[in-house]
C-alpha atoms as a PDB file:
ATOM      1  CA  UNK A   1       0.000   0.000   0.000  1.00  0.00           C
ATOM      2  CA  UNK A   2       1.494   3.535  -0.606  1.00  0.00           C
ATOM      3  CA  UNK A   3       2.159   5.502   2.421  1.00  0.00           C
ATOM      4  CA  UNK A   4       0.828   9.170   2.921  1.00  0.00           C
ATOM      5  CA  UNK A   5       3.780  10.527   2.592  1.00  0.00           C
ATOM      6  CA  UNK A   6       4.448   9.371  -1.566  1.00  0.00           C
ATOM      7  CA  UNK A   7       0.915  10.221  -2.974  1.00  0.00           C
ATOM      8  CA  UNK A   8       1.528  12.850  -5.601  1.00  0.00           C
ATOM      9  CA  UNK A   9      -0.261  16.030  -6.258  1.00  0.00           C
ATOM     10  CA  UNK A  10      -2.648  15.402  -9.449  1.00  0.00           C
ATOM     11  CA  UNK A  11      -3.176  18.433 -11.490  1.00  0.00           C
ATOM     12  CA  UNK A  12      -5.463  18.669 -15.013  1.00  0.00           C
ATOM     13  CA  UNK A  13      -4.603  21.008 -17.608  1.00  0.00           C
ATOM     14  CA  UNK A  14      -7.987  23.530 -18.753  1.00  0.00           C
ATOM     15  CA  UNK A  15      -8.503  21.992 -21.892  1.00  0.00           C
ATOM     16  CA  UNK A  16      -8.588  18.139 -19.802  1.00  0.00           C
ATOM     17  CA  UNK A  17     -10.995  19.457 -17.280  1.00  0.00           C
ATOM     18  CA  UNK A  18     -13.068  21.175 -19.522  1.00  0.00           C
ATOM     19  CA  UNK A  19     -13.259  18.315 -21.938  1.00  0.00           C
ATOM     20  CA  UNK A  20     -13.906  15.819 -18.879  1.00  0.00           C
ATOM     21  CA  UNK A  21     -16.912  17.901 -17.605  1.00  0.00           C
ATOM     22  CA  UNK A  22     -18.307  18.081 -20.911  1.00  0.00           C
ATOM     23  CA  UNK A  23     -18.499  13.832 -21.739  1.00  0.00           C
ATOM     24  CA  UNK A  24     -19.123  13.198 -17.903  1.00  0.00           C
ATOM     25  CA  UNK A  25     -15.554  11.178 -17.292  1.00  0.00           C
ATOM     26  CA  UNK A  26     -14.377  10.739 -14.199  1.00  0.00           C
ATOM     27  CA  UNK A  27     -11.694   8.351 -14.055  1.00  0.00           C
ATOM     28  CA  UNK A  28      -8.522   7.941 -16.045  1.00  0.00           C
ATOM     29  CA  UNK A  29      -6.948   4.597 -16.146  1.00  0.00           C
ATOM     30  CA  UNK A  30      -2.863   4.639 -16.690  1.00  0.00           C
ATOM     31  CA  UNK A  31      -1.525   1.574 -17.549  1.00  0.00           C
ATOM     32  CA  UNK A  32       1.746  -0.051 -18.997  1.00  0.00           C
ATOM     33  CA  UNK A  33       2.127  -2.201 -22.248  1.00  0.00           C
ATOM     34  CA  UNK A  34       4.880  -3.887 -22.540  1.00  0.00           C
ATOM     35  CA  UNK A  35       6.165  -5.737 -25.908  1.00  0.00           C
ATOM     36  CA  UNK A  36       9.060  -8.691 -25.550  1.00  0.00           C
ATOM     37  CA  UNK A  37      11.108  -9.345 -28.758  1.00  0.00           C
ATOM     38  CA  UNK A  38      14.542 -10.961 -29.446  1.00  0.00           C
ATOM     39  CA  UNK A  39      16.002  -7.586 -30.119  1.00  0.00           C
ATOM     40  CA  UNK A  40      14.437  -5.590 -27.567  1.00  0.00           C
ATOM     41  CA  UNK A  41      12.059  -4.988 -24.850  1.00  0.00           C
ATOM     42  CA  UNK A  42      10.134  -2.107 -24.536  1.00  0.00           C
ATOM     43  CA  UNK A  43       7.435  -0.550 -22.154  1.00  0.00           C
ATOM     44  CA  UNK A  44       5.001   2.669 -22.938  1.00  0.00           C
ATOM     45  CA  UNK A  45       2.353   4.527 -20.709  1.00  0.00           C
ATOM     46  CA  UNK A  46      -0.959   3.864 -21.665  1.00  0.00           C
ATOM     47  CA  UNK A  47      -3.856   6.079 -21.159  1.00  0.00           C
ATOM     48  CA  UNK A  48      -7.634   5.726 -21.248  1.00  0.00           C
ATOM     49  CA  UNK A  49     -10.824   7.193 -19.651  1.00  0.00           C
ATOM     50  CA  UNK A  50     -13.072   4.688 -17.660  1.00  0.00           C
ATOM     51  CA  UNK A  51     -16.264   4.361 -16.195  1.00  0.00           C
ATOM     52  CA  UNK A  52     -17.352   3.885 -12.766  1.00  0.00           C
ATOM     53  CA  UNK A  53     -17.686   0.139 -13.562  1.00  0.00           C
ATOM     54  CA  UNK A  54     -14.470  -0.193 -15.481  1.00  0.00           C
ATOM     55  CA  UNK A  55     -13.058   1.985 -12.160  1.00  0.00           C
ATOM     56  CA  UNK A  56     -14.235  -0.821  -9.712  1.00  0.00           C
ATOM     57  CA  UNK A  57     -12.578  -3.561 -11.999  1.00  0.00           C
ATOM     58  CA  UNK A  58      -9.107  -1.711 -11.768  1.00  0.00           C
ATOM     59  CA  UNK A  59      -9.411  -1.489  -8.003  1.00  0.00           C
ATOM     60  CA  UNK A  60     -10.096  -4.802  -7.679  1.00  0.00           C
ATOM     61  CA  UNK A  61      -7.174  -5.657  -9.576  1.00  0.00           C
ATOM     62  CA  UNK A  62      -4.978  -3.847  -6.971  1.00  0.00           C
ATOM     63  CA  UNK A  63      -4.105  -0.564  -8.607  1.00  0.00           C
ATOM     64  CA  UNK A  64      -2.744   2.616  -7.302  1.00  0.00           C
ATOM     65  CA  UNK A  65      -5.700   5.190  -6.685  1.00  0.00           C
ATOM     66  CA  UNK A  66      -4.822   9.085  -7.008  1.00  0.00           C
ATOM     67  CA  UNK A  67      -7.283  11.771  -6.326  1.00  0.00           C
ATOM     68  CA  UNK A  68      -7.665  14.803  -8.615  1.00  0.00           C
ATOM     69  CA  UNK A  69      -9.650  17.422  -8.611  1.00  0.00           C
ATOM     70  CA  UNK A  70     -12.324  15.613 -11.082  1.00  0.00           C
ATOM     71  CA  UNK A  71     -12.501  12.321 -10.089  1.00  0.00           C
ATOM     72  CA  UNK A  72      -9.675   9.056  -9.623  1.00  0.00           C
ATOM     73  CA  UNK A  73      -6.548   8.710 -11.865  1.00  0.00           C
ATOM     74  CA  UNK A  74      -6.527   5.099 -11.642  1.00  0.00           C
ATOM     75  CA  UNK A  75      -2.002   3.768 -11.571  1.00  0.00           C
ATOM     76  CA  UNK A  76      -1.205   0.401 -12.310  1.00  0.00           C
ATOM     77  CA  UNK A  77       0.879  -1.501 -10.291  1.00  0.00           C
ATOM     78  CA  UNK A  78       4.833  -1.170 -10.674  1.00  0.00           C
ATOM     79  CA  UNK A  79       4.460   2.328 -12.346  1.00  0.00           C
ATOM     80  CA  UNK A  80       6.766   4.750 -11.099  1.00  0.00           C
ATOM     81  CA  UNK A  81       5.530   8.548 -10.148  1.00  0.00           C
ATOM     82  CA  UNK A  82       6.949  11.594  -8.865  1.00  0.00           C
ATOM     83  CA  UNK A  83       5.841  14.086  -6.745  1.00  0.00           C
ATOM     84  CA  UNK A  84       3.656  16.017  -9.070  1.00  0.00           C
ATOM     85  CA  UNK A  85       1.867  14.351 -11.632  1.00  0.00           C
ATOM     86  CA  UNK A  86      -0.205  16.451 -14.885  1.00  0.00           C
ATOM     87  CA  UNK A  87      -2.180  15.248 -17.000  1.00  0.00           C
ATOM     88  CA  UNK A  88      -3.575  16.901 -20.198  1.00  0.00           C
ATOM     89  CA  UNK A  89      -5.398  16.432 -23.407  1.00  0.00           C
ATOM     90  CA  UNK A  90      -3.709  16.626 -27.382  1.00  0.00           C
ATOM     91  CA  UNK A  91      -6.094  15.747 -30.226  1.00  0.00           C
ATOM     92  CA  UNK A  92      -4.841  13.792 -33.590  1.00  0.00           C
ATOM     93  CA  UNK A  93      -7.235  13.997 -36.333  1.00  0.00           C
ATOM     94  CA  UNK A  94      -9.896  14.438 -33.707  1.00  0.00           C
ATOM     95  CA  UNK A  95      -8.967  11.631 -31.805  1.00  0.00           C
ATOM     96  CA  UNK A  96      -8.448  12.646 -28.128  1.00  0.00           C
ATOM     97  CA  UNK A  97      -5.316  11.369 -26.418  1.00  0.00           C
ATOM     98  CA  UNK A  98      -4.305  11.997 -22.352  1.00  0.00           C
ATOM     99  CA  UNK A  99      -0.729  13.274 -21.737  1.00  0.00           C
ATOM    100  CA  UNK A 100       0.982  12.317 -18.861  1.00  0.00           C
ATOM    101  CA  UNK A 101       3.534  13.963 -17.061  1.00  0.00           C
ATOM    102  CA  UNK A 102       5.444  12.525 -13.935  1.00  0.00           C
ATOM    103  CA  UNK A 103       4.333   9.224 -14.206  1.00  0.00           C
ATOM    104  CA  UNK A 104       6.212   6.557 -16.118  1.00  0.00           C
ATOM    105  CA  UNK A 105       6.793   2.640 -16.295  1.00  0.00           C
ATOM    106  CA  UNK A 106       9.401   1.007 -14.066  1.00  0.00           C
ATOM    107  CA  UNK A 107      13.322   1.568 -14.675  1.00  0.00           C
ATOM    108  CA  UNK A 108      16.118  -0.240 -13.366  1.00  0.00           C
END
């Protein structure tokens, strides 16, 4: 369990809260995917928004819960974070993506 003392300060850009309030999100899932090759191995920071039932799934599975000012920012397991964490909102070809700032996946 992660002491009081480690829980990082979550912070939403304007155009992430604004965008959340409008669709009615409020959870954000972070994950890791990981690929395994012969040549090399690689991990990347995966975003998503969730539902409330999708939320209760990921807390079952043991995840790290952060509070934010809208709602839960949902950390799997073995993901590093630092003190601060932001997360914001890009669009490509009007596909919305989360950014993520201060959280990454684990490092030797």
């Amino acid at each position: 369990m992660q002491s009081q003392l480690n829980i990082p300060r979550v912070t939403y850009t304007s155009k992430l809260a604004t965008y959340m309030r409008k669709k009615g999100w409020r959870h954000i899932a972070i994950e890791q995917a990981s690929a395994c090759g012969c040549c090399v191995d690689l991990s990347e920071v995966t975003t998503r928004f969730v539902d409330d039932a999708a939320a209760d799934k990921l807390r079952a599975k043991g995840c790290v819960e952060l509070h934010g000012e809208l709602g839960s920012v949902l950390v799997a397991r073995g993901m590093e974070y630092d003190n601060s964490v932001e997360l914001g909102l890009r669009s490509f070809f009007g596909a919305k993506d989360i950014t993520v700032r201060g959280i990454r996946s684990w490092s030797l």
